[in-house]
Protein backbone atom coordinates (compact mmCIF):
# COMPACT_ATOMS: atom_id res chain seq x y z
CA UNK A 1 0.00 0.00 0.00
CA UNK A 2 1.11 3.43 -1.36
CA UNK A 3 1.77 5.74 1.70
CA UNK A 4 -1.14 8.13 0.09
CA UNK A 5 -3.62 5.88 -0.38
CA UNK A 6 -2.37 4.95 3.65
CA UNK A 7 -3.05 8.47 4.82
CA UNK A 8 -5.98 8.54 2.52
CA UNK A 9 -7.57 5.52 3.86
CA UNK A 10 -6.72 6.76 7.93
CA UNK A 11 -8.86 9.97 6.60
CA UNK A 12 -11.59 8.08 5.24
CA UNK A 13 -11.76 5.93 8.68
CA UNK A 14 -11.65 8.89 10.74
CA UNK A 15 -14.47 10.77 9.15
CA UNK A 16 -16.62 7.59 9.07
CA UNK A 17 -15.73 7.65 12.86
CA UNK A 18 -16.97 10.49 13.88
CA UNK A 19 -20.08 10.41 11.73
CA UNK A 20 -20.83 6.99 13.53
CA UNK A 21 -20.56 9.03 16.93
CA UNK A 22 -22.47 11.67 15.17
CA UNK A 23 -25.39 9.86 15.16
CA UNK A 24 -24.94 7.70 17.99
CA UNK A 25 -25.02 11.28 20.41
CA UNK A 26 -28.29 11.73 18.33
CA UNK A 27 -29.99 8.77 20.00
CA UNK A 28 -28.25 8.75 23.09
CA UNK A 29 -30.95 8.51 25.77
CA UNK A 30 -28.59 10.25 28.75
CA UNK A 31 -27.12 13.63 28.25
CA UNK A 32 -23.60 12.42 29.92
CA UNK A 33 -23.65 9.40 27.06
CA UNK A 34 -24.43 12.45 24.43
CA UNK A 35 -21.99 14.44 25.59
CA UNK A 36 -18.83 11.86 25.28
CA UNK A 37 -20.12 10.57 21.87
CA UNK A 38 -20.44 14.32 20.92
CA UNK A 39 -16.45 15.01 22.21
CA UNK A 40 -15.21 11.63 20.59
CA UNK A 41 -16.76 13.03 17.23
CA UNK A 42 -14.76 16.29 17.90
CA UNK A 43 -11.61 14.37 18.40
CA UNK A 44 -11.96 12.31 15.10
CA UNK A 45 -12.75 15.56 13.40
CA UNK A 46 -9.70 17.22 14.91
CA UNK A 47 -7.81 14.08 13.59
CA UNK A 48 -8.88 14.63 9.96
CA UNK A 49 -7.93 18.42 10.23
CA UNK A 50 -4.39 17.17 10.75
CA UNK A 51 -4.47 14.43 8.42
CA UNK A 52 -5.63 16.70 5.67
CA UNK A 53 -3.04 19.37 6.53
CA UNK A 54 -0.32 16.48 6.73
CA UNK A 55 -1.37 14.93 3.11
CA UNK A 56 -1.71 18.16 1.75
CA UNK A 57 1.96 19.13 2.65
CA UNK A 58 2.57 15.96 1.31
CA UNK A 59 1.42 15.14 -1.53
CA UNK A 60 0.36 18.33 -2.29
């Protein structure tokens, strides 16, 4: 495996991630079980940002 289509695929993971936790804090029947689904989306979202800045200094 190419080491873009790596970082490519580690984005592609990430943003699925935090859409999962997305909608998991939009069912969540407690606010404390919203709230950490809602701050594990931020992190994955966070960890594209710095994918995308690291591929783009890459590759780009």
């Amino acid at each position: 495996m190419s080491a873009k289509s790596d970082l490519q695929n580690r984005i592609d993971v990430k943003k699925s991630l935090a859409a999962k936790h997305e909608r998991l804090a939009s069912v969540a029947g407690s606010t404390p079980k919203r709230n950490t689904y809602l701050f594990q989306a931020r992190r994955f979202h966070a960890q594209v940002r710095a994918l995308e800045t690291q591929f783009g200094q890459k590759f780009g």
